[in-house]
Protein backbone atom coordinates (compact mmCIF):
# COMPACT_ATOMS: atom_id res chain seq x y z
CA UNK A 1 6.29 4.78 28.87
CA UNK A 2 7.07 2.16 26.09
CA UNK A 3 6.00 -1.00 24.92
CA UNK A 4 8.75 -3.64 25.56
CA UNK A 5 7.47 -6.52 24.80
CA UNK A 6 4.04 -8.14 23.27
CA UNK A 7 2.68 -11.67 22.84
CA UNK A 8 -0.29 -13.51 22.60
CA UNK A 9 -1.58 -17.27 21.77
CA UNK A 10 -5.03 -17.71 19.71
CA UNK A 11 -7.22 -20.56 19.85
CA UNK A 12 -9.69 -18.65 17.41
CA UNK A 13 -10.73 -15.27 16.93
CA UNK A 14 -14.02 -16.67 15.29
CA UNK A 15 -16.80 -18.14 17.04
CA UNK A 16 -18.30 -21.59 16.71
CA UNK A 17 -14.54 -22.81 15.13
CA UNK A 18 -13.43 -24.52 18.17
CA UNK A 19 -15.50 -27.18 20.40
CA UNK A 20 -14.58 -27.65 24.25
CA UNK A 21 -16.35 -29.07 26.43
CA UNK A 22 -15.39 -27.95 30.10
CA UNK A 23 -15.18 -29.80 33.06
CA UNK A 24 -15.41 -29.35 36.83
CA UNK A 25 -11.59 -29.06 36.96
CA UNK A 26 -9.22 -26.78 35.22
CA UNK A 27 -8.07 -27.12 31.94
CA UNK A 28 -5.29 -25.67 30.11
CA UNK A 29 -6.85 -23.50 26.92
CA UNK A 30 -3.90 -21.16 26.13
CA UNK A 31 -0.45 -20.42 26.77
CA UNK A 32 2.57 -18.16 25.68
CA UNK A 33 5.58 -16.97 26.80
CA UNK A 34 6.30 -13.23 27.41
CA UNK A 35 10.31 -11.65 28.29
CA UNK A 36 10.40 -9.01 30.64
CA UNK A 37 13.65 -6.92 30.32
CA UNK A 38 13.24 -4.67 33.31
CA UNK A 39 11.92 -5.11 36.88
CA UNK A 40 10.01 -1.89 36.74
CA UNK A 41 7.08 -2.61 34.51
CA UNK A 42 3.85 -2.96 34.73
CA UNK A 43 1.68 -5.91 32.20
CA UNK A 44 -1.52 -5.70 30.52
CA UNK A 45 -2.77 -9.27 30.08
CA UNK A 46 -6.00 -9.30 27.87
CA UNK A 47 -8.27 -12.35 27.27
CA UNK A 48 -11.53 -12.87 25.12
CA UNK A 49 -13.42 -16.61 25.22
CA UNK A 50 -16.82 -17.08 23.73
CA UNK A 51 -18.80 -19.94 25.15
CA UNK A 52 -22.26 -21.78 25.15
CA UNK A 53 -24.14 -23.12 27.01
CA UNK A 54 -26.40 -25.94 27.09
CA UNK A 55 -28.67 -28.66 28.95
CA UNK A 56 -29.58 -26.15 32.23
CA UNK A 57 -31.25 -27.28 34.68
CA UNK A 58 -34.51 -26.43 35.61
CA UNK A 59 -34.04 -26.43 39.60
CA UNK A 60 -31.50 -23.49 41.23
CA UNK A 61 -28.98 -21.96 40.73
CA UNK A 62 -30.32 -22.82 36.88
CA UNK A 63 -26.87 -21.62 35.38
CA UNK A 64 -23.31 -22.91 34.57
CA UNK A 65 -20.57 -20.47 35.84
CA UNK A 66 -17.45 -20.49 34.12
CA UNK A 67 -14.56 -19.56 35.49
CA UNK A 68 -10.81 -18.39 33.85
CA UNK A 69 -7.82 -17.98 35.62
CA UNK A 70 -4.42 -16.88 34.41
CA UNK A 71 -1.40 -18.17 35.84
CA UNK A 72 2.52 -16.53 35.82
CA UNK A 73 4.80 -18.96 36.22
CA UNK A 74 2.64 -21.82 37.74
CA UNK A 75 1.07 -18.84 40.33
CA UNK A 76 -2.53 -17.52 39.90
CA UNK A 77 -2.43 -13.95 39.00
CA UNK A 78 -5.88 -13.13 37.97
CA UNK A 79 -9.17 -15.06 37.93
CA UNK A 80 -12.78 -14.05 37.03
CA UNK A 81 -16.15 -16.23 37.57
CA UNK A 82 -19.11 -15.08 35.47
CA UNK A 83 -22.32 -17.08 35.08
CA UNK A 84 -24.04 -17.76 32.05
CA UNK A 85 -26.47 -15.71 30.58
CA UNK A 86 -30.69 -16.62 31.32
CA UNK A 87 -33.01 -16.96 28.38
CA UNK A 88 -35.70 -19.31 29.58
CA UNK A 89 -35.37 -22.66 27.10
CA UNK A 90 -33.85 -21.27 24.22
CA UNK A 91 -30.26 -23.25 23.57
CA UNK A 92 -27.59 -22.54 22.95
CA UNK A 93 -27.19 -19.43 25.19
CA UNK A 94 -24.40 -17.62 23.95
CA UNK A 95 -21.78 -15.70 26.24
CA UNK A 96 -18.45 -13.59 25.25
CA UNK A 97 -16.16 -13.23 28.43
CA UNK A 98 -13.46 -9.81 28.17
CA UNK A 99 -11.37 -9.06 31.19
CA UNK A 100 -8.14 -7.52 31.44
CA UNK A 101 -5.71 -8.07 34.43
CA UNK A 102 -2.80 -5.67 35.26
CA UNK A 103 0.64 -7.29 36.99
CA UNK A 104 3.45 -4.58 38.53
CA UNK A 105 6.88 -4.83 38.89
CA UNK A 106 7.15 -8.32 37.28
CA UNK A 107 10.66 -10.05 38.08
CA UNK A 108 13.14 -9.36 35.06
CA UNK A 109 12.95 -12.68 32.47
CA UNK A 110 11.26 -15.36 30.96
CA UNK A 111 7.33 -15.80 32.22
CA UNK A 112 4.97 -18.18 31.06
CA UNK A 113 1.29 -17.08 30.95
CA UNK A 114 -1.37 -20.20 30.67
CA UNK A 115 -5.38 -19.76 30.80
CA UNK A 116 -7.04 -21.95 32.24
CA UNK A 117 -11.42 -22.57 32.75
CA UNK A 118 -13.31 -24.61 34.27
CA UNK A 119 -17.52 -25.03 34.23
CA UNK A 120 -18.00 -24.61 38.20
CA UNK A 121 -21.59 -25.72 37.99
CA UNK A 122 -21.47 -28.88 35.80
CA UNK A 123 -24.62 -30.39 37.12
CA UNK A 124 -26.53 -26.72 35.95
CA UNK A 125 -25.37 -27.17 32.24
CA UNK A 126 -22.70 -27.77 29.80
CA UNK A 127 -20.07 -25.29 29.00
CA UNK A 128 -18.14 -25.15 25.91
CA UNK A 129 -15.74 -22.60 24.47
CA UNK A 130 -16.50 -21.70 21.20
CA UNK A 131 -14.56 -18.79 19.72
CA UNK A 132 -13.03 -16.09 19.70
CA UNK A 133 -10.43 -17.73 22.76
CA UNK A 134 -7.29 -15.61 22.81
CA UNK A 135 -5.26 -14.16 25.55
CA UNK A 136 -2.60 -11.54 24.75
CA UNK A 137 0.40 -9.84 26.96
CA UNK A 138 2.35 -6.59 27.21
CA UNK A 139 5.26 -5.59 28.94
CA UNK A 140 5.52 -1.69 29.00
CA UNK A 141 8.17 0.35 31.34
């Protein structure tokens, strides 16, 4: 096995440098381009985003969720939901979200790779992405 190929895009890799606020709906965060030179492959897609919340509410569920999805090419290829951490009134509540998806046999050429989150419980508190928020990509054969 070899590495073929590697990129990434980087909001951050520091935390409390960056400042957005997420909606109900998805919103484009990060986004690179990656070539794939042969069809049998297999990608390692990595992605870090720290986040805070703030404003919960008091009544249940009494946490934001956030959720990230990658896309390939316009096409969801992974997606995680995680819900805030719970720490009674203390604010901000501070959250770091890893995850690492795998793709196989990706088409030979050009892919785009975009990350996108959303807050999927906007009415239980605000979420907003603070640092680190990077994604990164490798081809390997």
């Amino acid at each position: 096995m070899a590495l073929l190929n590697y990129n990434r895009s980087i909001l951050t890799n520091e935390a409390y440098t960056s400042a957005i606020v997420l909606t109900g709906t998805d919103q484009l965060i990060l986004e690179f381009g990656l070539f794939v030179s042969q069809a049998q492959n297999f990608i390692e897609l990595l992605t870090t985003m720290g986040w805070i919340v703030t404003g919960t509410s008091p009544l249940e569920p009494d946490q934001p969720i956030i959720e990230l999805t990658i896309q390939q090419d316009n096409v969801v290829v992974a997606s995680i939901n995680q819900e805030s951490i719970e720490d009674g009134a203390d604010t901000p509540l501070e959250n770091l979200t890893t995850f690492q998806a795998v793709l196989t046999n990706v088409p030979a050429g050009h892919h785009v790779y975009q990350l996108f989150a959303r807050n999927l419980q906007t009415a239980q508190g605000t979420i907003t992405i603070i640092g680190p928020a990077n994604i990164s990509g490798k081809v390997i054969s």
